[in-house]
Structures are given as C-alpha cells and as structure tokens.
Protein backbone atom coordinates (compact mmCIF):
# COMPACT_ATOMS: atom_id res chain seq x y z
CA UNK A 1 -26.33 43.00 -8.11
CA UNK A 2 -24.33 40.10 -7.78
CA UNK A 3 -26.17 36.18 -7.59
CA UNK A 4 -24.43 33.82 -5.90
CA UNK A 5 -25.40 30.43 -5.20
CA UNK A 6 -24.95 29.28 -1.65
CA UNK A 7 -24.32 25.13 -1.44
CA UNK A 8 -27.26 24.87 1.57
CA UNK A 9 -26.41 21.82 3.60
CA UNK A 10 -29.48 22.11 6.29
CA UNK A 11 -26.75 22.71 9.04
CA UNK A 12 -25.92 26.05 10.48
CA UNK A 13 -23.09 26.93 8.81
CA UNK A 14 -24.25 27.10 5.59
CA UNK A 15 -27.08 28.90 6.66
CA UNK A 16 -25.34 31.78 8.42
CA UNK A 17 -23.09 31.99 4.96
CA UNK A 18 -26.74 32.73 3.03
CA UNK A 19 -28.00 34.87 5.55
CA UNK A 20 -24.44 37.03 5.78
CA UNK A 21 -24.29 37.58 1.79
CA UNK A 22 -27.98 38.38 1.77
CA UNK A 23 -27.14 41.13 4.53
CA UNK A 24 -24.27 42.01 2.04
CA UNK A 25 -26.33 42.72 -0.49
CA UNK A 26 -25.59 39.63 -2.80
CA UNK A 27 -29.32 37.97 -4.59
CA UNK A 28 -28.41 34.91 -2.85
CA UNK A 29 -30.32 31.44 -4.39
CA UNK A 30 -30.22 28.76 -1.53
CA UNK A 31 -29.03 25.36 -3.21
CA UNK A 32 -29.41 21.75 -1.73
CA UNK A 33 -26.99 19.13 -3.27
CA UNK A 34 -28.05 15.43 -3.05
CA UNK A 35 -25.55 13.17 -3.01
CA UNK A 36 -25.34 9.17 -3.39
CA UNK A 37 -26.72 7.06 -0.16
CA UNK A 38 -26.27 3.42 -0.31
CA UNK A 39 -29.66 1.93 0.43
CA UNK A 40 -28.26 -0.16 3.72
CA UNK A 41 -28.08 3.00 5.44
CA UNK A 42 -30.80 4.93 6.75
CA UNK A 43 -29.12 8.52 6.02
CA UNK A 44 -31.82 11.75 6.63
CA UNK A 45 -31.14 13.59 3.57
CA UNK A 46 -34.82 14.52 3.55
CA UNK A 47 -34.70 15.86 7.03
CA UNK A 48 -31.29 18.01 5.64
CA UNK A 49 -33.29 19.04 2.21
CA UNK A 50 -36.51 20.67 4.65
CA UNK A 51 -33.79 22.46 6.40
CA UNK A 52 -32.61 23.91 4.04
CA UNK A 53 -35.78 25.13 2.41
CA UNK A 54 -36.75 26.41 5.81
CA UNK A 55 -33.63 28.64 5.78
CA UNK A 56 -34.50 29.93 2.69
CA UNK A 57 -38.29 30.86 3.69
CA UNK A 58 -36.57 32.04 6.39
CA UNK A 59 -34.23 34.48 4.42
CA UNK A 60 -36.79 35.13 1.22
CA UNK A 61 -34.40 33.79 -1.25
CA UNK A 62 -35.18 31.00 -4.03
CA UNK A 63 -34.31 27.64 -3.01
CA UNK A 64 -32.95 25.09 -5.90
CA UNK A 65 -32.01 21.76 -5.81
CA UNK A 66 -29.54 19.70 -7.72
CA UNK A 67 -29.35 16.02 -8.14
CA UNK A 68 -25.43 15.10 -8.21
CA UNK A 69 -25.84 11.11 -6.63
CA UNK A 70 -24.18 10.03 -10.07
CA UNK A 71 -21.14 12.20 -9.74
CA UNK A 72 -20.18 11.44 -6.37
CA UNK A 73 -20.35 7.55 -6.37
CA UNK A 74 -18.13 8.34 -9.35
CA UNK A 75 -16.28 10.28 -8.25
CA UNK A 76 -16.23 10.11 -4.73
CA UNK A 77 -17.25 7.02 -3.60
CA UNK A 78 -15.50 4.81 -6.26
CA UNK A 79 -11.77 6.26 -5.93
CA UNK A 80 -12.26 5.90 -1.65
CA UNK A 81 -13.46 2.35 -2.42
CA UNK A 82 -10.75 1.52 -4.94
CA UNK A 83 -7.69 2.73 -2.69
CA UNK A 84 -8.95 1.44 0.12
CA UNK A 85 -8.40 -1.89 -2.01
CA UNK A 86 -4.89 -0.79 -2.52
CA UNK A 87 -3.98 -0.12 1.13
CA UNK A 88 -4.21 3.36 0.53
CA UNK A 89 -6.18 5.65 3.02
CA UNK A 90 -7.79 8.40 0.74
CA UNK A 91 -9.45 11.88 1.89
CA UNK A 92 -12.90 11.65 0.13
CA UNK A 93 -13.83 15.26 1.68
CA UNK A 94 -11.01 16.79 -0.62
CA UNK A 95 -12.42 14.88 -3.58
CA UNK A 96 -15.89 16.14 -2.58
CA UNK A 97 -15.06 19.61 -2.67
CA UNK A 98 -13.12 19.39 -5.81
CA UNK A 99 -15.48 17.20 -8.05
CA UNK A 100 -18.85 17.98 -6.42
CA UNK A 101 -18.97 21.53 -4.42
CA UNK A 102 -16.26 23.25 -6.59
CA UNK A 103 -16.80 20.83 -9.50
CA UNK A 104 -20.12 19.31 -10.67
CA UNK A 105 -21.87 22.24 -8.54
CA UNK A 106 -20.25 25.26 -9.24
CA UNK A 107 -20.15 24.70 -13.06
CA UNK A 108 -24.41 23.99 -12.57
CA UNK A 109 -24.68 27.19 -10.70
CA UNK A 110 -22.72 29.40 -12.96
CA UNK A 111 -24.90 27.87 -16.15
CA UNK A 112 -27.89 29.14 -13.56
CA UNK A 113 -26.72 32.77 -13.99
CA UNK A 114 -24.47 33.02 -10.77
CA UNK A 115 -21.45 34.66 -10.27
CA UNK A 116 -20.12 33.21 -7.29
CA UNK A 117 -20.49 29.96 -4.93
CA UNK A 118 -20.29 29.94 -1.61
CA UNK A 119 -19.67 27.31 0.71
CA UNK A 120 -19.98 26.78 4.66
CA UNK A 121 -16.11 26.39 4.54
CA UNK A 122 -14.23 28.23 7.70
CA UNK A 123 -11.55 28.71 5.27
CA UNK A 124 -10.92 32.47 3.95
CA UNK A 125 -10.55 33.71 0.27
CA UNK A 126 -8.02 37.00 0.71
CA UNK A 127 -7.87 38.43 -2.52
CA UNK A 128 -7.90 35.27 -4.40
CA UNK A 129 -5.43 33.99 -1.92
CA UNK A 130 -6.58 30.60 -0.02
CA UNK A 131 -6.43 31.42 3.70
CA UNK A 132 -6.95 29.29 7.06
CA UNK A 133 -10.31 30.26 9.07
CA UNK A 134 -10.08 32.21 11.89
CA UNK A 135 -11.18 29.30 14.23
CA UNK A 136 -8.33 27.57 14.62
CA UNK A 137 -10.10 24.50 15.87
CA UNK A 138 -12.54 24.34 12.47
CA UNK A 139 -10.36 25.39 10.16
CA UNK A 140 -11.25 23.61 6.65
CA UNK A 141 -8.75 24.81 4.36
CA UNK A 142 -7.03 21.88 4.38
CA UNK A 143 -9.83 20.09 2.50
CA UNK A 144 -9.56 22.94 0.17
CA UNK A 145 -5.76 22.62 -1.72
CA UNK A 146 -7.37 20.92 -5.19
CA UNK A 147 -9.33 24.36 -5.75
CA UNK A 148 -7.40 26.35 -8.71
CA UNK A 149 -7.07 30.39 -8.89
CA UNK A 150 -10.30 29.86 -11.16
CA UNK A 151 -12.31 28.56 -8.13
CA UNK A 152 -10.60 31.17 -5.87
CA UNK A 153 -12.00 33.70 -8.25
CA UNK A 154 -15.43 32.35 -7.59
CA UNK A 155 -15.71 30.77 -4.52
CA UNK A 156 -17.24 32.56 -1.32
CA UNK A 157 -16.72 31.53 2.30
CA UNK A 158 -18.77 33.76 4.41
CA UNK A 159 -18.10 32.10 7.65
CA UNK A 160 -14.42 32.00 7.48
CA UNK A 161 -13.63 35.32 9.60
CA UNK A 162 -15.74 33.92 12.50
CA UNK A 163 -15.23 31.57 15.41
CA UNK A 164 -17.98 29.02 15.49
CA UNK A 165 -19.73 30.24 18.67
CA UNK A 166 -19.92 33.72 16.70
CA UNK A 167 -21.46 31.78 13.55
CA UNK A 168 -24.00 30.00 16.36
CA UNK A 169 -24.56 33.79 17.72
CA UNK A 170 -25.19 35.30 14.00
CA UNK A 171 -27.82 31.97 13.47
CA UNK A 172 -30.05 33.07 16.77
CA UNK A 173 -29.58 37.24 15.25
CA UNK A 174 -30.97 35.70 12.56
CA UNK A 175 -33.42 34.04 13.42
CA UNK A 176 -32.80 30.97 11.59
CA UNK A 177 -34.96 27.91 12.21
CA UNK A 178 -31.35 25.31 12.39
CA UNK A 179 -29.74 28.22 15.02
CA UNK A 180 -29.91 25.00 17.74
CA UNK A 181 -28.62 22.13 14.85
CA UNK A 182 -26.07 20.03 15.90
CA UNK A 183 -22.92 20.13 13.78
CA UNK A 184 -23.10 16.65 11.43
CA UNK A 185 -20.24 14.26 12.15
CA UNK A 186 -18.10 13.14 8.70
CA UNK A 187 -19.58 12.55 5.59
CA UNK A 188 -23.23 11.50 5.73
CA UNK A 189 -22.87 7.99 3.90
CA UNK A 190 -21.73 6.81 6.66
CA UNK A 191 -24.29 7.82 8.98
CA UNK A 192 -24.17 5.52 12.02
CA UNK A 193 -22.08 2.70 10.68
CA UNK A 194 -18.03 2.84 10.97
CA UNK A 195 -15.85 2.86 7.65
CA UNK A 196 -15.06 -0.92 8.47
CA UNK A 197 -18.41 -1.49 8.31
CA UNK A 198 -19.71 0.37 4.97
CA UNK A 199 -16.07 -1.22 3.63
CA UNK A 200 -17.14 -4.90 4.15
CA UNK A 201 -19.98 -4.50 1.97
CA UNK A 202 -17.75 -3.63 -1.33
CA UNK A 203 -14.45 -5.28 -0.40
CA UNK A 204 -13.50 -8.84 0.50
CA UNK A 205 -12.14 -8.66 3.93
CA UNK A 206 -10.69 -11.38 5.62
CA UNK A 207 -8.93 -11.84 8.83
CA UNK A 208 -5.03 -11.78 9.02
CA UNK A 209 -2.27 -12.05 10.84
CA UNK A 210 -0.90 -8.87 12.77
CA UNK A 211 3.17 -9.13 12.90
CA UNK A 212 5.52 -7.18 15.12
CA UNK A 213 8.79 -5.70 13.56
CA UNK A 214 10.27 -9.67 13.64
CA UNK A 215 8.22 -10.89 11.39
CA UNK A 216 6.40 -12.98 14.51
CA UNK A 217 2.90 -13.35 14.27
CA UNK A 218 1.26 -11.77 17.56
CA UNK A 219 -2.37 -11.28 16.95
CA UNK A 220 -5.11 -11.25 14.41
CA UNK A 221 -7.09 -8.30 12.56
CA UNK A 222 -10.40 -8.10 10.22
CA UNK A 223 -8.80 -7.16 6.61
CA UNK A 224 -5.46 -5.31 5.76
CA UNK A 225 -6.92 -2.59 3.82
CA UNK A 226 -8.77 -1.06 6.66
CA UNK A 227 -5.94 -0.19 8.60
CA UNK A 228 -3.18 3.15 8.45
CA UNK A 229 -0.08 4.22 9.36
CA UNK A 230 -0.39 5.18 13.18
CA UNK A 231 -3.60 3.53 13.82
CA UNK A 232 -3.50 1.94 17.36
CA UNK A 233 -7.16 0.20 17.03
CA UNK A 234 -9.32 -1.93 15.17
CA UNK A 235 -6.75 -4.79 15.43
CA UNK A 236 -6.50 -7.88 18.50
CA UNK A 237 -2.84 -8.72 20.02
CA UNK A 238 -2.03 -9.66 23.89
CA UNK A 239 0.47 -6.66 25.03
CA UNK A 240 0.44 -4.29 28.05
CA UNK A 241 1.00 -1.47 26.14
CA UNK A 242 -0.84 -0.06 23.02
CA UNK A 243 1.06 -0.95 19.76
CA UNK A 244 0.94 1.33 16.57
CA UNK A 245 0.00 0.44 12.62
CA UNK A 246 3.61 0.73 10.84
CA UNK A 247 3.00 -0.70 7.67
CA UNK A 248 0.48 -2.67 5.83
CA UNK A 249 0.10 -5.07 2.87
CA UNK A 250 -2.72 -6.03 1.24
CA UNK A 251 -1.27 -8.26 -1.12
CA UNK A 252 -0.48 -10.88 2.05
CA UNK A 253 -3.28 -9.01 4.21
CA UNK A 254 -1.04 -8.30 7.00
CA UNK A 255 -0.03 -5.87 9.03
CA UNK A 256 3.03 -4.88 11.09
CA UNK A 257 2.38 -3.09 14.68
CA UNK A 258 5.25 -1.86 16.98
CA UNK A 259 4.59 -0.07 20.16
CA UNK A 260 6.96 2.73 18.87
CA UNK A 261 5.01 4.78 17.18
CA UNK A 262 7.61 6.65 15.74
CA UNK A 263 8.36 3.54 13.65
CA UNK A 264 5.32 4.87 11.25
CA UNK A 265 7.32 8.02 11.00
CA UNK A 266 8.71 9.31 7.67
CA UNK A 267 11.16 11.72 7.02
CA UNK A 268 10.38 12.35 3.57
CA UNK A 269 7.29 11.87 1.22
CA UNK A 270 7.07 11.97 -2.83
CA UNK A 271 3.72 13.67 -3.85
CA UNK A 272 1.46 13.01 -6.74
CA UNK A 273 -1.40 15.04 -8.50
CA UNK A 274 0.51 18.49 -6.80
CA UNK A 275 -1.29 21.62 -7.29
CA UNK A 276 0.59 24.84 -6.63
CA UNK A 277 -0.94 28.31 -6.00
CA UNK A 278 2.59 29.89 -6.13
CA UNK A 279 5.71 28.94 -7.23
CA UNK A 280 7.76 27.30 -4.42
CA UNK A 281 10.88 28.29 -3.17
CA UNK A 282 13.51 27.26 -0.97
CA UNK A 283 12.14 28.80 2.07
CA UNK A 284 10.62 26.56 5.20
CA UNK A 285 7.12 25.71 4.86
CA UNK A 286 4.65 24.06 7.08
CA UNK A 287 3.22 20.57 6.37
CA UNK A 288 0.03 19.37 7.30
CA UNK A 289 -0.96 15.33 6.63
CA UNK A 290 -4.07 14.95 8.49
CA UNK A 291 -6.71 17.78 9.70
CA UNK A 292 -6.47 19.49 12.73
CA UNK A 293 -3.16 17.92 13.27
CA UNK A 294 -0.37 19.89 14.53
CA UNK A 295 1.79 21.37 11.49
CA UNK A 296 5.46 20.37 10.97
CA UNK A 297 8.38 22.54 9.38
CA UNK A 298 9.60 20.80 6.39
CA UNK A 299 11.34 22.25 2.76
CA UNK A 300 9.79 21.30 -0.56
CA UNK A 301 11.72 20.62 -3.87
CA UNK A 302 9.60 19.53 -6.57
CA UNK A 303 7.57 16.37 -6.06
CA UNK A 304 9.28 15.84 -2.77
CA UNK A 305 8.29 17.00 1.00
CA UNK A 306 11.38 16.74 3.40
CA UNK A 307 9.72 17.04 6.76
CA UNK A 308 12.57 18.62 9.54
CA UNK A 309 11.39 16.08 12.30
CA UNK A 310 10.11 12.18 11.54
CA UNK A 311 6.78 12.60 10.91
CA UNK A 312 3.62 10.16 10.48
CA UNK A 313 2.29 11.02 6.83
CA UNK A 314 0.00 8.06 5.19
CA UNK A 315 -0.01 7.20 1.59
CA UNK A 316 -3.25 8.11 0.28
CA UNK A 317 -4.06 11.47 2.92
CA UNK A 318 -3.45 14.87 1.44
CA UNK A 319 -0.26 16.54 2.58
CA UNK A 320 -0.94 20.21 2.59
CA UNK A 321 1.88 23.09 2.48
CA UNK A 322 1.06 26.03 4.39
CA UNK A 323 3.05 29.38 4.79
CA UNK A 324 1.63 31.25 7.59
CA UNK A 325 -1.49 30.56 6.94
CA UNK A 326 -1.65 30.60 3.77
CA UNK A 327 -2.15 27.77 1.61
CA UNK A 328 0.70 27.30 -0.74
CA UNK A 329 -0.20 24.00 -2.25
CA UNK A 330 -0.34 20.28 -1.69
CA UNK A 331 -0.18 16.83 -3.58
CA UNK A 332 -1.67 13.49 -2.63
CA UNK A 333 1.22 11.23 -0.06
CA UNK A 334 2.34 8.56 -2.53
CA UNK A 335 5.54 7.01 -1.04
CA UNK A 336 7.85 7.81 1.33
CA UNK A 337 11.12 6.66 3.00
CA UNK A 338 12.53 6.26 6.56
C-alpha cells in the first residue's frame, strides 16, 4: 500500500483530496503546513490547523504537522518584497508551490516514508503530463509550471477531475466537518489588509506624481512600486474616463496612465528562469500572463514569447504556455517591447 501525504489546508478542498485517496485505497497521513504570519496581522492559522485535525479524526488517518515559517519568508515573502522594490509585480503563489508545497514539503514527506504528495490543486497529473482542471473557472495549473517531471512523478491532485460544486457534494458524502467552509481568499498573510497595506510596512513609499503619455503631470499616487501594467486603481487624477497603468518607474516613483489601455499592451516578451516539460516547436501555443485570464495565441522561440495580438503581460507575473490544455512550460515576464 501506497502512503501519501496530503498538504491539509483546513479548507474543503484539501479535505475531499484525503478523503478520495483514502477511498482509493492510498494510507493517507493528513499534513498541516505553517507558514510565516507577520505579527500585525491577526491571521487564524489555529482555526485552519483544528480543521484540519478534525478532517483527519474524521477520515481515521494520522495527522502531522510541519513547521516551514522560515522557508517561506525566505523564500516567499522576501523575493515578493524585493521585486516589489524593483517595480516588478511577482506571483508568490507559484513560488509557494515550488519552494514550500512541492519544495520544502514534499522533500519532508518523502524522508517521512511517503510516496506521493498530494495537493488541493484543480490541476490534473495525466501520466506525468501537467493538465488544466476540469473546472474551468478554478483551474490552478497555472500556479503549477515551476514543478519538474520529478514532482509530476510524485505529486497527486485528487480534485482535479471535478467541478467545485462536485468537490462541495463529495465533502457532505463524506461527511466532513469543513463540507460548509468558505473557500479562503489569496494567500493568508494578507488576511484582511490589501497588498498596499502589508507593502508600506517593509518598503518606503512615498507619494508621486502620475503622468499621462506627455510627460504632464495629472494626478498623484501612494508609491510607484505598488502599481502594474493595466491597473486602473489605487492612483488619484481628475478625468471622465478611467485611465490605465502603462508603465512605471521606481527609480523617479512615477507612473504613466493613458486611458488606452492597449498602450500597456506588448507584442512580445523575453522570459527568464524558463522551465520546459517538452521541447518546443514551431507550432502555435497558447499564452497565459495572469490566472483565469483569457489565453492568447502566440509562437515561442527560445527565451522569447511573440504573442499574435497586443497583449497586456507584466514584468514580474508568470507567463504560462499551454497546448490544449496541457501545460507546455513557462518562464517568469522579464522585458518586453511594443
């Protein structure tokens, strides 16, 4: 029999991903991961840790726990801060699930005498094969590129092949005690305080100017590196019609708005840190820059993403190459042209 170790977040997911394998026939060990919490915010990790031992009394399977709060300020927490510095918007979820779930946590669990990891992930594993989730409107597997063919061979993602009212459905079948949970918004450091917010307390924001295309000074925002291309709030100007982020610079903290929004648009982006799961050919792919968004048709050559139609991709996101829905690959945006 088979142990895998199932990364228990106290939310339903997760918990319908223990209780499938169990019905599988998998010895399934329930496993809570802390992670770092600044102390000014009041984050219920506790409440999330009794969850997820209730879901394991629930089940009869161990419960373990693993302490990874070093690791993901690291790792995590550190890199977000320090691009954010840069005027780079980073994806901290992707960095999560390649230094902590699929990282820090997956090499604990095998040392623990498992064989597999699962996740709560609606992403699918096909035969080693990274695969979009069958609910279209949760698909993860964007979050997922940084994995390697070593994970794949691994990693578990029981909840992949269902929608999420059918994973909500399999939670009351089951009888498990977070069936009713709401879903947790973004990641919990920030709890109930906006990015700009937990930002202030590491960087130094100041007020600048906010330009239009001219160079003319229009209106006024709270710190250059909080803002992205394509962002239409967050920033004070007197116009009738809602203006657009199209490029920022922390170095004079400024920013320049336009109420095109297509002037954030990019037809081409260079990638950096790339990680291929096949070899890439000169075939049309998909491109995906931000989650849930809308996929555009774009060829890839090497470090380069030529996108078919202008399209808004921000240096720092994750640009992630699809075909079908299959995950081919992605890289990290690093600069682009018009």
């Amino acid at each position: 029999m088979s142990t895998v170790f199932v990364g228990l977040s106290g939310g339903v997911d997760s918990a319908v991903s223990a209780a499938l394998l169990k019905e599988q026939g998998y010895n399934v060990v329930g496993a809570f991961i802390k992670i770092w919490r600044p102390e000014f915010i009041d984050c219920p990790w506790q409440k999330d840790r009794l969850d997820a031992m209730r879901v394991c009394a629930a089940l009869e399977i161990s419960f373990k726990e693993i302490d990874l709060s070093e690791e993901y300020k690291k790792t995590v927490i550190d890199d977000m801060v320090a691009n954010y510095s840069r005027g780079i918007t980073p994806n901290p979820d992707v960095l999560c699930n390649r230094h902590i779930k699929f990282g820090a946590f997956a090499k604990w669990a095998l040392s623990e005498g498992a064989q597999f990891v699962a996740t709560g992930h609606y992403a699918q594993n096909v035969d080693g094969k990274l695969m979009r989730g069958k609910d279209a409107n949760k698909d993860q597997s964007y979050f997922l590129w940084q994995l390697t063919k070593d994970d794949l061979s691994r990693a578990l993602f029981p909840v992949g092949g269902y929608t999420k009212p059918e994973v909500r459905a399999l939670a009351e079948k089951f009888g498990l005690p977070v069936a009713a949970k709401k879903d947790s918004q973004g990641l919990c450091f920030v709890g109930d305080i906006t990015m700009r917010d937990f930002l202030a307390h590491y960087l130094p924001l100041k007020k600048g100017n906010v330009l239009d295309e001219r160079g003319s000074v229009i209106g006024e925002h709270d710190g250059a590196a909080l803002y992205t291309l394509g962002e239409r709030h967050g920033f004070r100007i007197q116009a009738e019609v809602p203006h657009f982020v199209v490029s920022t610079d922390v170095a004079t903290n400024t920013i320049i708005v336009s109420p095109n929004k297509v002037s954030a648009a990019r037809s081409s982006v260079n990638l950096i840190h790339p990680n291929w799961f096949e070899e890439i050919t000169s075939k049309k792919y998909s491109a995906q820059a931000r989650y849930r968004e809308t996929p555009v048709t774009c060829t890839v050559s090497g470090s380069k993403v030529a996108f078919d139609a202008a399209h808004l991709a921000p240096p720092g996101q994750s640009l992630v190459i699809y075909d079908g829905d299959n995950v081919v690959g992605g890289g990290v945006i690093s600069t682009y042209t018009k």
